[in-house]
Protein backbone atom coordinates (compact mmCIF):
# COMPACT_ATOMS: atom_id res chain seq x y z
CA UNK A 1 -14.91 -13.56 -32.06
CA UNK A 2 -13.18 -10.90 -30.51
CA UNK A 3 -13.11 -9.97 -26.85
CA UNK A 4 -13.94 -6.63 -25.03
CA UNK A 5 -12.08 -5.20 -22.44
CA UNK A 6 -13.96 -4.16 -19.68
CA UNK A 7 -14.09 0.21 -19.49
CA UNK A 8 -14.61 0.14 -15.62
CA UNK A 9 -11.45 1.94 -14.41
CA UNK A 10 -10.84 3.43 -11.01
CA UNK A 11 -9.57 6.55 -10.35
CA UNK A 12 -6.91 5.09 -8.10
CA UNK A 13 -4.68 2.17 -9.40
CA UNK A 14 -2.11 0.15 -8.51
CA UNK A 15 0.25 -0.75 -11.85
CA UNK A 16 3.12 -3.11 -11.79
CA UNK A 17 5.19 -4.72 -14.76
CA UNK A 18 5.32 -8.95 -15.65
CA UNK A 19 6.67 -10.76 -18.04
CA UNK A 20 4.00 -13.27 -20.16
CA UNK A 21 5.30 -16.68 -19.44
CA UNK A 22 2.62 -19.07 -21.00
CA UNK A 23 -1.07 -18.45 -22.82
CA UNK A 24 -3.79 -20.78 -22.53
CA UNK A 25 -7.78 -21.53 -24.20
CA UNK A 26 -9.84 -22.20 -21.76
CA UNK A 27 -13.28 -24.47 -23.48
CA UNK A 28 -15.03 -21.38 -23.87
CA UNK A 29 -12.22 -19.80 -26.04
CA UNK A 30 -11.79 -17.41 -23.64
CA UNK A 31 -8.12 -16.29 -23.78
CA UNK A 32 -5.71 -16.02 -20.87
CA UNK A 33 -2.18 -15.25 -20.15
CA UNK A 34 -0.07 -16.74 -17.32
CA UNK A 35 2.25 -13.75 -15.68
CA UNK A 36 5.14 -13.12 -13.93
CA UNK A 37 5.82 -10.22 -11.87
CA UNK A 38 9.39 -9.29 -10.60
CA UNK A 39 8.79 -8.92 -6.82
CA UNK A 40 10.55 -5.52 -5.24
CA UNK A 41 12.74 -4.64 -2.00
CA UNK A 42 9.81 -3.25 0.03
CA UNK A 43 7.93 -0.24 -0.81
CA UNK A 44 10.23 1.49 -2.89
CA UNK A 45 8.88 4.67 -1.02
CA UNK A 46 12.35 6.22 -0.72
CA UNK A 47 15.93 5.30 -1.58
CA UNK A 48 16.94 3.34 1.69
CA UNK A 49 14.40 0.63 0.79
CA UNK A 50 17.08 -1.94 1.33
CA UNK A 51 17.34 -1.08 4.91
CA UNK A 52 14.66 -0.42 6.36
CA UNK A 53 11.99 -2.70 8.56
CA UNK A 54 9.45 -3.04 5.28
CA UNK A 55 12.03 -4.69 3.40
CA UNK A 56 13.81 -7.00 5.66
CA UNK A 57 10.15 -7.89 6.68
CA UNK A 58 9.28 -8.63 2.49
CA UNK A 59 11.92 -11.19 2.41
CA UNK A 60 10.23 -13.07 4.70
CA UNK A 61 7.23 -13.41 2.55
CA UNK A 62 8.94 -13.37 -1.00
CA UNK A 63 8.66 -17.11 -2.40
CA UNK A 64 12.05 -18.50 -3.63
CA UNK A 65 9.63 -20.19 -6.67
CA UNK A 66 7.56 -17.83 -8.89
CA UNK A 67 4.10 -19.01 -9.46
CA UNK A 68 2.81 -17.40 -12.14
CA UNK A 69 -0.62 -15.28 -11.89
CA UNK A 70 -3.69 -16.53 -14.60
CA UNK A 71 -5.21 -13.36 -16.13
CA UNK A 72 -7.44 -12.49 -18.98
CA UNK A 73 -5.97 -11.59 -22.27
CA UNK A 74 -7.43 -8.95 -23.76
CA UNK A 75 -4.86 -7.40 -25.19
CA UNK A 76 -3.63 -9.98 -27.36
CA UNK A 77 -0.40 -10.38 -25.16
CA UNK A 78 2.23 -12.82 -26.39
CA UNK A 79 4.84 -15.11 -24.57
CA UNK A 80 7.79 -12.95 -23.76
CA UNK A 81 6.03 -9.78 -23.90
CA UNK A 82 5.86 -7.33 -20.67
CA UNK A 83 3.26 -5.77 -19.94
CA UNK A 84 1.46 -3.69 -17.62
CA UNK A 85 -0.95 -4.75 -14.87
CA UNK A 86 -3.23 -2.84 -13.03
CA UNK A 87 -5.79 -3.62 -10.14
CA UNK A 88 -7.95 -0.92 -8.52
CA UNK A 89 -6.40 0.18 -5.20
CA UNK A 90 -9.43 -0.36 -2.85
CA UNK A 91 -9.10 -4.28 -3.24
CA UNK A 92 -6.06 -4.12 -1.54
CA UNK A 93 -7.42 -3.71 2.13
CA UNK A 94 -9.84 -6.24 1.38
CA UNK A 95 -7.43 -8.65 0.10
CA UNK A 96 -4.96 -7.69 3.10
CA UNK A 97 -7.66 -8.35 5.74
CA UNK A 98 -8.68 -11.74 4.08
CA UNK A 99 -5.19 -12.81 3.74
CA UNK A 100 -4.04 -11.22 7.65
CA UNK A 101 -6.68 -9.69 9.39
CA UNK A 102 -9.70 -13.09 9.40
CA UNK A 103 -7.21 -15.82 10.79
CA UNK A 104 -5.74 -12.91 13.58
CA UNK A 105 -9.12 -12.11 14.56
CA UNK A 106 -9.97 -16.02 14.56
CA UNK A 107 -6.64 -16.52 16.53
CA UNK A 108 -7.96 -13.77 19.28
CA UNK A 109 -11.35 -14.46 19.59
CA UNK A 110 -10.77 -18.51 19.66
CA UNK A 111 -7.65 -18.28 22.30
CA UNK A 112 -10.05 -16.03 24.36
CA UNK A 113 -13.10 -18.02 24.53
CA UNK A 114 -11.15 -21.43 25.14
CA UNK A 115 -9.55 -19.70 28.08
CA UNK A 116 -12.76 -18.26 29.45
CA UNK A 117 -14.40 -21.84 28.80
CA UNK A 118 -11.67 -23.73 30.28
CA UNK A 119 -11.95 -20.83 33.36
CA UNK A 120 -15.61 -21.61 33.91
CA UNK A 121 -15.67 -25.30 33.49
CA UNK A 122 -12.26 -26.08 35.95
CA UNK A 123 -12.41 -23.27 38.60
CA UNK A 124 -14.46 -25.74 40.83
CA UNK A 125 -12.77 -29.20 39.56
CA UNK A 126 -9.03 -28.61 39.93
CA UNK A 127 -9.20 -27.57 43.73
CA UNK A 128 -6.82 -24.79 43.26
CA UNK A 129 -7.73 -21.52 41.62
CA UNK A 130 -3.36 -21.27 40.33
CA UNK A 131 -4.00 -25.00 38.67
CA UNK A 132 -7.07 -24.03 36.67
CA UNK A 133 -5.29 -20.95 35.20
CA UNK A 134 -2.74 -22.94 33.86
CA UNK A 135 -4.95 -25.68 32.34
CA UNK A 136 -6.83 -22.54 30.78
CA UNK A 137 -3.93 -21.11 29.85
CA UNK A 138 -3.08 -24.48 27.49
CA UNK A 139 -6.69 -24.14 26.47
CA UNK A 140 -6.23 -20.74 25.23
CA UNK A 141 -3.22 -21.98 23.40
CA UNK A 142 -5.37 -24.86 21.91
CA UNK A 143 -7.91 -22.26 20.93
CA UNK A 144 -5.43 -19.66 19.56
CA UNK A 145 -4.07 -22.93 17.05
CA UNK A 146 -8.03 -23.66 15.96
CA UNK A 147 -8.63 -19.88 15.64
CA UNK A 148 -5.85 -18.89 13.20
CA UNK A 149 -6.18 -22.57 11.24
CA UNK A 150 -10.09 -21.48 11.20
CA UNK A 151 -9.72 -18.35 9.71
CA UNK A 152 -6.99 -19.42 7.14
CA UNK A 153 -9.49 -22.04 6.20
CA UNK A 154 -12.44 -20.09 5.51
CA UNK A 155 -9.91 -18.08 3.73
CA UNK A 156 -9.14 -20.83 1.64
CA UNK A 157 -12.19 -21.54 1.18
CA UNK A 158 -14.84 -19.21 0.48
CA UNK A 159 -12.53 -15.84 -0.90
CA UNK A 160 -11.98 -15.69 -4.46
CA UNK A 161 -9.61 -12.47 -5.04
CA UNK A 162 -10.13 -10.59 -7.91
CA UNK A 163 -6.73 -10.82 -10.22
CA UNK A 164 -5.43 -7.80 -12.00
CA UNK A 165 -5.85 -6.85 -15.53
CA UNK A 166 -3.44 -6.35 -18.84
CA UNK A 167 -3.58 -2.77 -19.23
CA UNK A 168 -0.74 -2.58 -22.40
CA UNK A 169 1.84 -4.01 -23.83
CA UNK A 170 5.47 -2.61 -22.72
CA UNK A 171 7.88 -4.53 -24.87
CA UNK A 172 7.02 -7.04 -27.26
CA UNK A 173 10.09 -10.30 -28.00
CA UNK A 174 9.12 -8.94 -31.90
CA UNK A 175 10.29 -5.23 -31.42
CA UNK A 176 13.86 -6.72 -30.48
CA UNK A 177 14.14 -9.07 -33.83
């Protein structure tokens, strides 16, 4: 039985090039390809890429190791092959602020309600108003750690991303022979 594509396609997509590294069945003999993608200097927005803040910052994140990305096959994509992936442009913010913006806002919002707690539970104990801001000050510290470890987890946890799609077939290992 052959598969259908889905025809939902967004106006504005982002489209990047892999390289099909494995194919797998699934039980349901649903079909999917395991994918590669050649990660870039930064934005490639102009021609000093190299230098500029955006790419010295990529490098940080860019894993030594590829892991490859599980799609559907639709397309009928073979090991070797590169192809073109798309994914519509609007998951992007939501995939930034799961991935960035949850454990930051967890790392704010934690740090400033231990301090506040700390504040309101020492200011009478300690004897000396200087004393309790520093113990609230580790507090906040404490809280920042849970905060940004809480938000990561959820992260973890409860997002599933949506992965990009095959779009076409760029060069197939059979159109070299």
């Amino acid at each position: 039985m052959e598969q259908e594509k889905p025809i939902n396609r967004p106006s504005s997509m982002l489209t990047e090039t892999a390289t099909v590294v494995a194919l797998e069945t699934d039980a349901d003999e649903n079909h999917f390809a395991l994918l590669e993608v050649q990660p870039k200097n930064g934005c490639s927005g102009c021609a000093s890429s190299g230098g500029c803040g955006t790419s010295a910052l990529s490098q940080l994140f860019v894993s030594t190791h590829k892991k490859p990305i599980k799609v559907r096959n639709y397309i009928g994509a073979r090991v070797g092959d590169r192809v073109e992936v798309s994914m519509d442009q609007s998951r992007l913010i939501k995939h930034s602020f799961m991935a960035y913006g949850l454990p930051l806002i967890g790392l704010l919002l934690f740090a400033v309600l231990a301090q506040n707690l700390a504040l309101s539970l020492l200011s009478g104990d300690v004897g000396s108003q200087e004393k309790a801001q520093d113990f609230a000050e580790l507090w906040a510290i404490a809280g920042a750690g849970f905060g940004l470890f809480s938000g990561w987890w959820i992260t973890r946890k409860f997002y599933r991303p949506v992965v990009p799609e095959m779009q076409k077939i760029i060069t197939s290992d059979f159109e070299q022979l």
